[in-house]
C-alpha atoms as a PDB file:
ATOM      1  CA  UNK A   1       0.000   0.000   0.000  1.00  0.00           C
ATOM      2  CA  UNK A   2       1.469   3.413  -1.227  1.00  0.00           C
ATOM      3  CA  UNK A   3       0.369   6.466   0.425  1.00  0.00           C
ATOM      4  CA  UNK A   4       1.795  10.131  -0.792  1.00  0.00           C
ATOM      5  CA  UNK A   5       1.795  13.289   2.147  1.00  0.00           C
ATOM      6  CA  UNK A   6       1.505  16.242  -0.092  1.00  0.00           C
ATOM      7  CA  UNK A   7       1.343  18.908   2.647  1.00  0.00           C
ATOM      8  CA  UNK A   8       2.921  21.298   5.125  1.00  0.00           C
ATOM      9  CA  UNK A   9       6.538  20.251   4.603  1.00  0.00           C
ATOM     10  CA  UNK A  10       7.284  19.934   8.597  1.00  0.00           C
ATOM     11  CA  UNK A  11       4.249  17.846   9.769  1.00  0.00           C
ATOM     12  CA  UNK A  12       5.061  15.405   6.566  1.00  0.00           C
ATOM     13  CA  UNK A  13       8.133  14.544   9.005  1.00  0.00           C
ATOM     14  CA  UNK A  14       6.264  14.143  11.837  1.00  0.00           C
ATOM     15  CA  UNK A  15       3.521  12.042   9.898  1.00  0.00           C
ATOM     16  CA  UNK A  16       6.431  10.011   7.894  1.00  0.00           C
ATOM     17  CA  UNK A  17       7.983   9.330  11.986  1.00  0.00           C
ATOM     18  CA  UNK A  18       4.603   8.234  12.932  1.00  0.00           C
ATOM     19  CA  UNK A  19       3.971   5.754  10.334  1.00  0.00           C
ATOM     20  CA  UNK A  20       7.772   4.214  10.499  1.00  0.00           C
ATOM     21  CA  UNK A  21       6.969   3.701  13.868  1.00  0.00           C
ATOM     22  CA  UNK A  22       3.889   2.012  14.322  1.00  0.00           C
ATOM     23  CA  UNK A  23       2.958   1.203  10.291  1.00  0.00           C
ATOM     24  CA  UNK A  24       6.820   0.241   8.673  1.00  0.00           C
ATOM     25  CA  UNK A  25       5.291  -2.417   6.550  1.00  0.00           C
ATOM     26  CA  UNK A  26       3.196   0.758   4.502  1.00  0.00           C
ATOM     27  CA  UNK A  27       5.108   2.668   1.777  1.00  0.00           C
ATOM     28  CA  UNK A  28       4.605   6.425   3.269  1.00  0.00           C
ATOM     29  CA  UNK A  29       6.079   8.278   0.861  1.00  0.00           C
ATOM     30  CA  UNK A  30       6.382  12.722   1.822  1.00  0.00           C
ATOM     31  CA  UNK A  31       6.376  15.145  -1.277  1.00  0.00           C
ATOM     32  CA  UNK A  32       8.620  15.821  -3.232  1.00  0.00           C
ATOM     33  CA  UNK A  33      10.146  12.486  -2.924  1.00  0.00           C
ATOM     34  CA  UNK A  34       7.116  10.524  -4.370  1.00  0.00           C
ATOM     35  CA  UNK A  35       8.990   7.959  -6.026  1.00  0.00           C
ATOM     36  CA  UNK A  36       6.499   6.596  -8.837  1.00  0.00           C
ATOM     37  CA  UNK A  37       3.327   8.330  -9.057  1.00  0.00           C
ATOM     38  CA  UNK A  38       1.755   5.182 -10.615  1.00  0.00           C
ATOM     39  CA  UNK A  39       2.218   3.358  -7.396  1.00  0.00           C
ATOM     40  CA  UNK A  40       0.562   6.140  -5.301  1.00  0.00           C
ATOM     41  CA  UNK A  41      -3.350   4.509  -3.904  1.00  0.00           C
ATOM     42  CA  UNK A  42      -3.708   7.368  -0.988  1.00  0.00           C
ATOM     43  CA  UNK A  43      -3.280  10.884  -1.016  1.00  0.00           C
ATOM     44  CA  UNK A  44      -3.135  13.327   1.597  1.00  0.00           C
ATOM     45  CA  UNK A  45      -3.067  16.876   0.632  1.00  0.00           C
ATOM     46  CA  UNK A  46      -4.102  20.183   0.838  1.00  0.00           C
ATOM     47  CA  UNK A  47      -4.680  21.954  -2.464  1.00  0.00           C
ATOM     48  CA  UNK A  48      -3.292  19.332  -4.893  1.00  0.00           C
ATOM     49  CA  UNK A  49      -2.969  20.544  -8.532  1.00  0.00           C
ATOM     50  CA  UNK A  50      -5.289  19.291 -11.255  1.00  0.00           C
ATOM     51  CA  UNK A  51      -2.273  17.571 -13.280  1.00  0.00           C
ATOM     52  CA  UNK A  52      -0.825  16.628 -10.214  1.00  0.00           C
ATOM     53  CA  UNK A  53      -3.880  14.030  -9.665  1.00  0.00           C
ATOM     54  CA  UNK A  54      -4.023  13.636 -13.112  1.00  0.00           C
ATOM     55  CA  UNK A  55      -0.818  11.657 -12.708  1.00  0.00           C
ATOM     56  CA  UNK A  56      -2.143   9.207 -10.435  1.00  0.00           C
ATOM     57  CA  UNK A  57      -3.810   6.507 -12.084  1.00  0.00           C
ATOM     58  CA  UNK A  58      -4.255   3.873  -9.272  1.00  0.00           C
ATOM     59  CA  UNK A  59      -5.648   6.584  -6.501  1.00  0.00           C
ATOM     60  CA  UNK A  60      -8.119   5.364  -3.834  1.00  0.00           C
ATOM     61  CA  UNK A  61      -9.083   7.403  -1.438  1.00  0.00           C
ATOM     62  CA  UNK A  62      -7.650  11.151  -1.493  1.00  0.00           C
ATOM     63  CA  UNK A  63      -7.482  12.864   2.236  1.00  0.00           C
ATOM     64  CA  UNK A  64      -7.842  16.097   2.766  1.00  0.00           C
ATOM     65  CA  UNK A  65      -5.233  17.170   5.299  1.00  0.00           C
ATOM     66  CA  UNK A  66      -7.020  19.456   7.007  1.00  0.00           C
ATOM     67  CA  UNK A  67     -11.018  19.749   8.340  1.00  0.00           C
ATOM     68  CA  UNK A  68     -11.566  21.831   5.106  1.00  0.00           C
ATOM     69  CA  UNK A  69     -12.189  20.540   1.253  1.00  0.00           C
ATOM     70  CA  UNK A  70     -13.324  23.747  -0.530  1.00  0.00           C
ATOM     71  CA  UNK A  71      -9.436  23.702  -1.011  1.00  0.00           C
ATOM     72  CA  UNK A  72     -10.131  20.759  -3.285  1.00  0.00           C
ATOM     73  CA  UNK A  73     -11.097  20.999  -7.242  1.00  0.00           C
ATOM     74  CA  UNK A  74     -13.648  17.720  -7.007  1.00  0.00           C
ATOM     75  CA  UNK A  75     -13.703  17.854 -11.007  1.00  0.00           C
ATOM     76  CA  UNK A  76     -10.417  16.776 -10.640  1.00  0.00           C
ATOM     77  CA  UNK A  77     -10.684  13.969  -8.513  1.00  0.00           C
ATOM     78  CA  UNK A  78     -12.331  10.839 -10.414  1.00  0.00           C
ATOM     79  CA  UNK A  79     -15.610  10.016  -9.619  1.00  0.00           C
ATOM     80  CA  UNK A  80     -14.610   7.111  -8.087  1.00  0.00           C
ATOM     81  CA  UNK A  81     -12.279   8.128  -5.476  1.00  0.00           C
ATOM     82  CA  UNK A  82     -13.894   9.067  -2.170  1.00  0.00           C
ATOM     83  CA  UNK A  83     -12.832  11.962  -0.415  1.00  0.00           C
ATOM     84  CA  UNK A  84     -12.506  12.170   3.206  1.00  0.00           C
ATOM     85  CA  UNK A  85     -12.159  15.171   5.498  1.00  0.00           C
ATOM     86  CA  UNK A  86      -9.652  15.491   8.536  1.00  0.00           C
ATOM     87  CA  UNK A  87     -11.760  15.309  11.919  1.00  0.00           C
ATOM     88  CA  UNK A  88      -9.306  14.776  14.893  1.00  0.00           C
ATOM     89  CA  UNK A  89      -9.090  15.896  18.264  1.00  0.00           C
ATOM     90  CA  UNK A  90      -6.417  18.687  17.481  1.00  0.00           C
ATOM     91  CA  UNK A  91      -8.557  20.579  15.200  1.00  0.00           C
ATOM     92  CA  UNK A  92     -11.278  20.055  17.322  1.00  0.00           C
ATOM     93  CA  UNK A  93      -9.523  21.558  20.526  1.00  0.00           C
ATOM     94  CA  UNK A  94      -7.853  24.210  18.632  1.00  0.00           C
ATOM     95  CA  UNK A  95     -10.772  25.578  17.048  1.00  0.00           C
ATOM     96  CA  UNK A  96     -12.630  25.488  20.853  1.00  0.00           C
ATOM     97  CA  UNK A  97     -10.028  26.934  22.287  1.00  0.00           C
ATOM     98  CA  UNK A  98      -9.857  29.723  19.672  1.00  0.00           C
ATOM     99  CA  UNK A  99     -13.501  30.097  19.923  1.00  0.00           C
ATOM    100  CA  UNK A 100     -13.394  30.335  23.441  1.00  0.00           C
ATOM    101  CA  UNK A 101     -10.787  33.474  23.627  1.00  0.00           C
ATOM    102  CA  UNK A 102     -12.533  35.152  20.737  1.00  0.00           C
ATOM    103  CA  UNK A 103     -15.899  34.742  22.925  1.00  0.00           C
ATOM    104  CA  UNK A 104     -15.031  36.020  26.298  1.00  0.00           C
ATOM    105  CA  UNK A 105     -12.340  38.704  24.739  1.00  0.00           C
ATOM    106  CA  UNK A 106     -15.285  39.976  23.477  1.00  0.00           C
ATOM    107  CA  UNK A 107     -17.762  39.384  26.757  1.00  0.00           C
ATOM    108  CA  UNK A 108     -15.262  40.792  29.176  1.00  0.00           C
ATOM    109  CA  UNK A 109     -14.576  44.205  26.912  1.00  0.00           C
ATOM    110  CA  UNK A 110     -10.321  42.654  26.119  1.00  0.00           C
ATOM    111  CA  UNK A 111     -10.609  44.917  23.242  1.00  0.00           C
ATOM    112  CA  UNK A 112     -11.922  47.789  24.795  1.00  0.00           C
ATOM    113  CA  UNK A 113      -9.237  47.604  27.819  1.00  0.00           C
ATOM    114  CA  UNK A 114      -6.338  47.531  24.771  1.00  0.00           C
ATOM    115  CA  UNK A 115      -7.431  50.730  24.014  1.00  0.00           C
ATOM    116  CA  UNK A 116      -7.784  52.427  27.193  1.00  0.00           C
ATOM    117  CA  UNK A 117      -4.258  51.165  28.178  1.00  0.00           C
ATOM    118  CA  UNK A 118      -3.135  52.699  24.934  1.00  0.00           C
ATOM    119  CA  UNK A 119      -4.556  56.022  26.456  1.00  0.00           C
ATOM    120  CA  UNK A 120      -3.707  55.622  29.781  1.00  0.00           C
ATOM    121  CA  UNK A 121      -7.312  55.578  30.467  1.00  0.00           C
ATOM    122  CA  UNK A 122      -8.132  53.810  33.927  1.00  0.00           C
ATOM    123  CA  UNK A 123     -11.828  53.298  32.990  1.00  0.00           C
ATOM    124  CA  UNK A 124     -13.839  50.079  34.678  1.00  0.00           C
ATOM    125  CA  UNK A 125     -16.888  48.426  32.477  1.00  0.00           C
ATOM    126  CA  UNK A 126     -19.714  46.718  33.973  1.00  0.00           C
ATOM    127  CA  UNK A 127     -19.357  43.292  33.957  1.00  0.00           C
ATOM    128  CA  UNK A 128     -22.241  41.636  32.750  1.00  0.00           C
ATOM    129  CA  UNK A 129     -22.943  37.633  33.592  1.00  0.00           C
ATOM    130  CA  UNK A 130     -22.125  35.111  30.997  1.00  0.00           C
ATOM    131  CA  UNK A 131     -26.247  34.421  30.897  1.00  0.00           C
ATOM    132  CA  UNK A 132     -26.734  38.167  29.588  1.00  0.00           C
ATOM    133  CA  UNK A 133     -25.087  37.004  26.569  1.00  0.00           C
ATOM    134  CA  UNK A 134     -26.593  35.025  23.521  1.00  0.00           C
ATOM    135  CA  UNK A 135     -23.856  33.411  21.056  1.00  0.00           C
ATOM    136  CA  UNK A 136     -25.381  32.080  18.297  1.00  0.00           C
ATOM    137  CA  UNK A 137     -22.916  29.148  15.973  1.00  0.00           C
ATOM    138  CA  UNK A 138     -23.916  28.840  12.501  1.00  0.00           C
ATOM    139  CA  UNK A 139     -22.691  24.828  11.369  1.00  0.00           C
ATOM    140  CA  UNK A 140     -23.234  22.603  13.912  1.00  0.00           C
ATOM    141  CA  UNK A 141     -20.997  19.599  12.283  1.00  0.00           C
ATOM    142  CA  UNK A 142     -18.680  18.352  14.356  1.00  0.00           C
ATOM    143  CA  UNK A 143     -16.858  21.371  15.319  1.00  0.00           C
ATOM    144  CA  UNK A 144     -19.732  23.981  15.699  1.00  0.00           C
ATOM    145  CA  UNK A 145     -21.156  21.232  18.190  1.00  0.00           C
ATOM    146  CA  UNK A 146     -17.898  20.966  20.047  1.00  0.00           C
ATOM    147  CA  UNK A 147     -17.697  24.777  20.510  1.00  0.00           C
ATOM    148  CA  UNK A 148     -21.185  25.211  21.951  1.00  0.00           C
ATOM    149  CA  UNK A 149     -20.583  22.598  24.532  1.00  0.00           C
ATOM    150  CA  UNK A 150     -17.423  24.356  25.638  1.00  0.00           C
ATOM    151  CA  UNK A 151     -19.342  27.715  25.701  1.00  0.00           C
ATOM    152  CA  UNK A 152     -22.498  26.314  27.955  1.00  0.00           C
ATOM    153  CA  UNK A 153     -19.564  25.745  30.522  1.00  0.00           C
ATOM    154  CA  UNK A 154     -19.255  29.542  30.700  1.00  0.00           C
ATOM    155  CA  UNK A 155     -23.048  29.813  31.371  1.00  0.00           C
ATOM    156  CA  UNK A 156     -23.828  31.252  28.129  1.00  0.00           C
ATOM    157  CA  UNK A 157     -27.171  31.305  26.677  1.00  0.00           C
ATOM    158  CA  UNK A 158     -26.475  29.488  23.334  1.00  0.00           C
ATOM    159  CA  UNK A 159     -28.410  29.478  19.464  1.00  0.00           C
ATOM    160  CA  UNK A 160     -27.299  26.976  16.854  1.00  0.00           C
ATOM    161  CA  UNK A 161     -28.235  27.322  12.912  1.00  0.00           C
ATOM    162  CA  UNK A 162     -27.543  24.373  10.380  1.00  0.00           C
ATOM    163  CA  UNK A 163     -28.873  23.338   7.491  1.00  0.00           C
ATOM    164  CA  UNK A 164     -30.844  20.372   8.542  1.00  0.00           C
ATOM    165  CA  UNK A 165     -32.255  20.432  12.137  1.00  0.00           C
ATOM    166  CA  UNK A 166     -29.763  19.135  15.123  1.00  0.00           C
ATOM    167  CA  UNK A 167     -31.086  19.615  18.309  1.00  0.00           C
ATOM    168  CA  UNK A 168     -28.465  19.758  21.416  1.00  0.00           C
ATOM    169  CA  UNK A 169     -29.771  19.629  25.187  1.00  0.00           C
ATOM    170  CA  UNK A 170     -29.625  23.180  26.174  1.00  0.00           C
ATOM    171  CA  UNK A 171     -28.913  25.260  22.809  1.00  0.00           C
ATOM    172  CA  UNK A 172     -32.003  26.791  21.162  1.00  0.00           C
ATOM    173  CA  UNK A 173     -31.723  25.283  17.523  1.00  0.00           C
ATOM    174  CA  UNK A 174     -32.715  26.540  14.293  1.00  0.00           C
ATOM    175  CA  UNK A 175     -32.337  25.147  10.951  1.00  0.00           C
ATOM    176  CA  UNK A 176     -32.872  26.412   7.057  1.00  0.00           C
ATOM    177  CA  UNK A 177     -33.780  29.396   5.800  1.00  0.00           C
ATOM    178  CA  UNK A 178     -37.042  30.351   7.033  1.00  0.00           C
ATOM    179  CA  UNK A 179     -35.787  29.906  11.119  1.00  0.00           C
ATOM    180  CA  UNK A 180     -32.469  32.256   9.659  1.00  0.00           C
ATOM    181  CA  UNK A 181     -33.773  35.559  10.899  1.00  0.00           C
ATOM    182  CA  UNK A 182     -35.316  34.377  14.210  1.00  0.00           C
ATOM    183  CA  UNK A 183     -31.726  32.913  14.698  1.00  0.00           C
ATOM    184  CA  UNK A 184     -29.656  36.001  13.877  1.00  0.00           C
ATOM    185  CA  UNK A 185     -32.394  38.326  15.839  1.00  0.00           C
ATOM    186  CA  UNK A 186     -31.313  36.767  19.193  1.00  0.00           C
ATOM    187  CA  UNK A 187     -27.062  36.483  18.429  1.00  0.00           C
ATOM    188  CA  UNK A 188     -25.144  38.722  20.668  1.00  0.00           C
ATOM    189  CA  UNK A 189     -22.081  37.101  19.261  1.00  0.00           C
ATOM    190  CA  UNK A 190     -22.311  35.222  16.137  1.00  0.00           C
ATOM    191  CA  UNK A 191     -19.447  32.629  15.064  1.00  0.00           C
ATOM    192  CA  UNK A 192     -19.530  31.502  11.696  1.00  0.00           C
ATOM    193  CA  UNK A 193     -18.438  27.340  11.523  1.00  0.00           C
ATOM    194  CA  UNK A 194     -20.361  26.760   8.201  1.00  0.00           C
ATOM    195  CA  UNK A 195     -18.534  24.969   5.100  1.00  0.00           C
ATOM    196  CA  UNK A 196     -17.889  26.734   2.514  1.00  0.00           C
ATOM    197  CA  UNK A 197     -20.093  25.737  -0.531  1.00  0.00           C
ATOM    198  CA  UNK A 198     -22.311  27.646  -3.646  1.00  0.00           C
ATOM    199  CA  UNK A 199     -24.646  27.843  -1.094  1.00  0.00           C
ATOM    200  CA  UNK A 200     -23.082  29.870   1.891  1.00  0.00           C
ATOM    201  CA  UNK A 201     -20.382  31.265  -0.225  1.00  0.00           C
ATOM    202  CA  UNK A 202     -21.258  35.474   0.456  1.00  0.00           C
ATOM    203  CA  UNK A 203     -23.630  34.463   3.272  1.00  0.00           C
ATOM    204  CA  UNK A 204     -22.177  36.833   5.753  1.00  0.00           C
ATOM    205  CA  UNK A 205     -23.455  40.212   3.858  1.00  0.00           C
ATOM    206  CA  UNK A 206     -25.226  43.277   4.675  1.00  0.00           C
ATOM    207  CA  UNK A 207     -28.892  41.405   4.892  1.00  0.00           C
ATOM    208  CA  UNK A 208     -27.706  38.774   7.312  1.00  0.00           C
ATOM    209  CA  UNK A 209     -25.743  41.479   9.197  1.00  0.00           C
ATOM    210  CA  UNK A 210     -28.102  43.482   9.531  1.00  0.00           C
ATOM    211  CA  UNK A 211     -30.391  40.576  11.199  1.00  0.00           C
ATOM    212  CA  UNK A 212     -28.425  41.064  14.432  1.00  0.00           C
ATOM    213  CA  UNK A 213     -28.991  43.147  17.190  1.00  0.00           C
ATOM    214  CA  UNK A 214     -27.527  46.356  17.299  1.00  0.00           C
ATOM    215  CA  UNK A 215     -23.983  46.302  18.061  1.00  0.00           C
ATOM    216  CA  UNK A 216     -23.526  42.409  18.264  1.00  0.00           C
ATOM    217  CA  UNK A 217     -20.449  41.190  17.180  1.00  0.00           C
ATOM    218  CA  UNK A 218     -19.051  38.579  14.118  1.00  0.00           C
ATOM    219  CA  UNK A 219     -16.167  36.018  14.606  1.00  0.00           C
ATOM    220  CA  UNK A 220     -15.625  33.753  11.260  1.00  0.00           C
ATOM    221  CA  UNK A 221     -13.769  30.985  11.595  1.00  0.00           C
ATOM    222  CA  UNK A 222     -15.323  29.551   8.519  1.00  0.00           C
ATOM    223  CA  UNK A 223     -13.729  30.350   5.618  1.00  0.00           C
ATOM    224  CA  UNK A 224     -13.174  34.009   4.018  1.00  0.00           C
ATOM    225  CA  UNK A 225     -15.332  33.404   1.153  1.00  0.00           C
ATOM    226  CA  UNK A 226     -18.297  33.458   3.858  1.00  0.00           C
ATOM    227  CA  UNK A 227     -17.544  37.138   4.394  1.00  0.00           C
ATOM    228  CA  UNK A 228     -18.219  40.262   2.510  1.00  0.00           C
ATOM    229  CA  UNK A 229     -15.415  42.442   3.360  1.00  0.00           C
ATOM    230  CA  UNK A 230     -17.581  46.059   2.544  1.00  0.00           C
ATOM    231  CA  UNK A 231     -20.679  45.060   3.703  1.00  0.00           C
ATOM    232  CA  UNK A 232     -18.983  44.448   7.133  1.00  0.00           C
ATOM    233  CA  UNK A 233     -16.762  47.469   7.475  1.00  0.00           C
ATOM    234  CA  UNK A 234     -20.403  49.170   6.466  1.00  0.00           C
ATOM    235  CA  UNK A 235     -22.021  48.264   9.347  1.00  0.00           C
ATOM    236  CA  UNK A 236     -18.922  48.451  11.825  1.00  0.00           C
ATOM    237  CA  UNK A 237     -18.751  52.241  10.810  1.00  0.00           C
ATOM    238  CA  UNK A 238     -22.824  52.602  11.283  1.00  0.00           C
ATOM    239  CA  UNK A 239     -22.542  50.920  14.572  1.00  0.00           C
ATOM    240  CA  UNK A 240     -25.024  47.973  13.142  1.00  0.00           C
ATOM    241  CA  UNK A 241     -22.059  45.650  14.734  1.00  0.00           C
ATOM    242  CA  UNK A 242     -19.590  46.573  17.362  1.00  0.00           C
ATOM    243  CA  UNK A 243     -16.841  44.765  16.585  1.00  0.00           C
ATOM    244  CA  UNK A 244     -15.295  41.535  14.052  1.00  0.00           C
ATOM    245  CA  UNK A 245     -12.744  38.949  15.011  1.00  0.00           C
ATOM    246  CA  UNK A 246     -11.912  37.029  11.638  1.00  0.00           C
ATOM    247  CA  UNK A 247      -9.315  33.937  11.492  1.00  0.00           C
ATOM    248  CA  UNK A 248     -10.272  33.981   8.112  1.00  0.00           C
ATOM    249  CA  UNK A 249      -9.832  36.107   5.004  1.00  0.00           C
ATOM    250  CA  UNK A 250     -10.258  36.283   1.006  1.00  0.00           C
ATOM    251  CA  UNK A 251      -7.648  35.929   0.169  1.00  0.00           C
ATOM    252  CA  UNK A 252      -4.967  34.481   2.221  1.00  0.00           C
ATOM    253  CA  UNK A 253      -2.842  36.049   3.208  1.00  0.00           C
ATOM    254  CA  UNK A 254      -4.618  39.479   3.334  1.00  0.00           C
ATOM    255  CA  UNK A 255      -2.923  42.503   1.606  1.00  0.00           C
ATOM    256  CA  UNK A 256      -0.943  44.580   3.608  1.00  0.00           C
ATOM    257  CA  UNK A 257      -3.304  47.537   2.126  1.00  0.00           C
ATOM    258  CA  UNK A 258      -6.265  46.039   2.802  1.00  0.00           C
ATOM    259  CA  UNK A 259      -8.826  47.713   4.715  1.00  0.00           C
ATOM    260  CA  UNK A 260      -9.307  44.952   7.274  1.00  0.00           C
ATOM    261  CA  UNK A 261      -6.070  45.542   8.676  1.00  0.00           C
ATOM    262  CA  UNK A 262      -6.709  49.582   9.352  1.00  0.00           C
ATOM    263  CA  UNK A 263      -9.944  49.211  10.907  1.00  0.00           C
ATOM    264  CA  UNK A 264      -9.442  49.663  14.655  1.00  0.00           C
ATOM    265  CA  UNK A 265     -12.743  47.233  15.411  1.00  0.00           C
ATOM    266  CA  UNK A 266     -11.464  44.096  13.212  1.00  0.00           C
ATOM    267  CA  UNK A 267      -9.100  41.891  15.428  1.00  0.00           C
ATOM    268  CA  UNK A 268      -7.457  39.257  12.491  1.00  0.00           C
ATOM    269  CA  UNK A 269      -5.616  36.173  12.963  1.00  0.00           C
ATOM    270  CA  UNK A 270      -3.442  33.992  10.106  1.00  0.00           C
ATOM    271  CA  UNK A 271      -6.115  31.224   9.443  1.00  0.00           C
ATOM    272  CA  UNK A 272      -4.499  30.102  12.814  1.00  0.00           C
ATOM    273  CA  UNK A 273      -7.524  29.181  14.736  1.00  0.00           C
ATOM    274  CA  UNK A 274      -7.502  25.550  14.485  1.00  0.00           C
ATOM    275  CA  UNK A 275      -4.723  23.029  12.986  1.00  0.00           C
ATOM    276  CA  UNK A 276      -3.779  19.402  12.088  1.00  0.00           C
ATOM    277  CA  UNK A 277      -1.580  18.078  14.417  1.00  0.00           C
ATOM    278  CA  UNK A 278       0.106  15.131  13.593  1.00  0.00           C
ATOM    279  CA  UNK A 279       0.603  13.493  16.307  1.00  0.00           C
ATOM    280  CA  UNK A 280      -3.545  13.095  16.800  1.00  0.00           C
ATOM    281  CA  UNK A 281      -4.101  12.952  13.359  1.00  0.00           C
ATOM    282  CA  UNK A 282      -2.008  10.187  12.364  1.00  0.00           C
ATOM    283  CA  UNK A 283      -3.787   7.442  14.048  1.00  0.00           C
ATOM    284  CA  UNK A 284      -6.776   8.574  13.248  1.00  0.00           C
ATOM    285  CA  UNK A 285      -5.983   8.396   9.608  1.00  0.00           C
ATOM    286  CA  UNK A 286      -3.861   5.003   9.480  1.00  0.00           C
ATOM    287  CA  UNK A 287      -7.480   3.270  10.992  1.00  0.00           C
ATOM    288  CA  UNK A 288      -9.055   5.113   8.507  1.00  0.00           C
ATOM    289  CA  UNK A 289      -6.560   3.754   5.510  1.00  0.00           C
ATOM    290  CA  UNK A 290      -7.057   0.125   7.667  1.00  0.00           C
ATOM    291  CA  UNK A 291     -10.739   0.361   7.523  1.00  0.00           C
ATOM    292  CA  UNK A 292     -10.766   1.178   3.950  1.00  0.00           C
ATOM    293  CA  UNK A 293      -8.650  -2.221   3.107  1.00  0.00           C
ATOM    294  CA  UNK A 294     -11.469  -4.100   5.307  1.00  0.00           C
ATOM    295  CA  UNK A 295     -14.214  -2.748   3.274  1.00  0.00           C
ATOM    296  CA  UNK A 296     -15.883  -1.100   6.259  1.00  0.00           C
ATOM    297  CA  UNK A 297     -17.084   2.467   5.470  1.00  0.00           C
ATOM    298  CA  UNK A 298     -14.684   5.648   6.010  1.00  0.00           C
ATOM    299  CA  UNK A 299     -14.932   8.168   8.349  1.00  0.00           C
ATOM    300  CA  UNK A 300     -15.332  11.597   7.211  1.00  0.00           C
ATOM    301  CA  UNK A 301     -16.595  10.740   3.896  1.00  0.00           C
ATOM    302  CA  UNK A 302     -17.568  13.959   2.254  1.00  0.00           C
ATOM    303  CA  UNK A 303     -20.728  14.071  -0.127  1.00  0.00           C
ATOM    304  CA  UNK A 304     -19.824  15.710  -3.193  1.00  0.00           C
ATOM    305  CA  UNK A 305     -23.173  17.198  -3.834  1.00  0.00           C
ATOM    306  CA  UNK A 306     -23.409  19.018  -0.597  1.00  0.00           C
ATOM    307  CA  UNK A 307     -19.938  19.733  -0.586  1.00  0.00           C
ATOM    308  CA  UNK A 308     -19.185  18.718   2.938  1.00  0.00           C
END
């Protein structure tokens, strides 16, 4: 069995150790040294050219290396091959964790006390409980479901929108696009955890924003397609929202002139929120690759209508 890492260049080493270790009898093979591309049957990448998979004629399964597969041109991959999406307990902690900070920095004012120590200003807030707050999720998959059961710890009052109903013991759940407005009219804090697909591509524009309260506030962790850029800064500058924390941009990286950067209410972060890590990844994957060679069903398998 010959499986090709066609990643980030220093996990590859840490995935190549990890299969030496406890898989030596697989052929793990970490671009550029491929050896034979004929021989490749698994792939896991992240943004793998169109010839490049055209070069593969005996490919199985293809991985994506990270949560994400907008990344991935699926006219490109042959019908045939399945494609499977990255769920393991580092992304999900990361991107809770992440969540989390962006979350109560916003609750407890962080931004607004950057500020007054900038100018010196000694000037105590009210602190409001955690159960004065709504924070709504859009996407409860796997991760928007792990982030609202971190935030009910904090005593939160908590919304969840998906596409398809998914009701969670104590989060007020909405789904499609008739409940979208009674969602958005109760959000505090929105976080955006959708996929990016057709379908959501844009979603986060001046119609949905201005759904929210007054002076609630956006974190996207989604992707940066999800996001119009004006239509934000629009209502950040009529105070429709108070403030924006984005992990995400389009595109990646951001310009240095862009306007995101020079507006003092948008916080952004390098894509950073949430990562692979190999060491939790790995096993996941090799069972994954084992299961596949048993015939039993993969996990993660994406469907390529929906897109996720």
């Amino acid at each position: 069995m010959s499986i090709l890492y066609r990643s980030d260049a220093a996990r590859g080493a840490a995935w190549a150790r990890y299969f030496a270790e406890n898989a030596p009898d697989l052929d793990f093979r970490v671009w550029p040294d491929a050896g034979n591309l004929e021989d490749v049957e698994y792939l896991i990448a992240w943004q793998p050219p169109r010839e490049f998979l055209a070069a593969l004629p005996r490919l199985k399964v293809l991985f994506s290396s990270g949560a994400g597969i907008d990344h991935l041109d699926f006219a490109a991959v042959p019908p045939h091959v399945p494609i499977v999406r990255m769920v393991e307990p580092g992304i999900i902690n990361g991107m809770v964790e992440y969540v989390s900070l962006a979350v109560l920095a916003l609750h407890r004012d962080f931004f607004d006390y950057v500020e007054a120590k900038a100018a010196r200003s000694w000037n105590p807030l009210e602190v409001p409980p955690a159960s004065a707050r709504t924070i709504g999720v859009m996407g409860m998959g796997v991760l928007g479901c792990a982030v609202l059961e971190r935030l009910a710890t904090y005593g939160f009052q908590l919304r969840g929108w998906n596409r398809s109903l998914r009701p969670i013991d104590g989060v007020e759940s909405f789904a499609g696009a008739e409940q979208l407005q009674p969602f958005l009219a109760g959000c505090d804090v929105l976080v955006c955890l959708l996929p990016l697909t057709t379908a959501t591509q844009g979603i986060l524009n001046r119609d949905l924003l201005g759904m929210l309260p007054r002076g609630a506030a956006l974190i996207n962790v989604g992707r940066g397609p999800h996001l119009v850029d004006a239509d934000l800064l629009e209502a950040l500058d009529s105070g429709r929202l108070s403030r924006a924390i984005l992990d995400v941009t389009d595109p990646e990286p951001l310009p240095a002139d862009h306007p995101l950067w020079a507006h003092p209410r948008v916080f952004v972060t390098p894509h950073v929120a949430s990562m692979t890590q190999p060491d939790t990844a790995a096993p996941i994957l090799l069972e994954n690759l084992r299961r596949h060679r048993r015939g039993e069903p993969l996990q993660g398998l994406i469907d390529r209508f929906r897109g996720y």
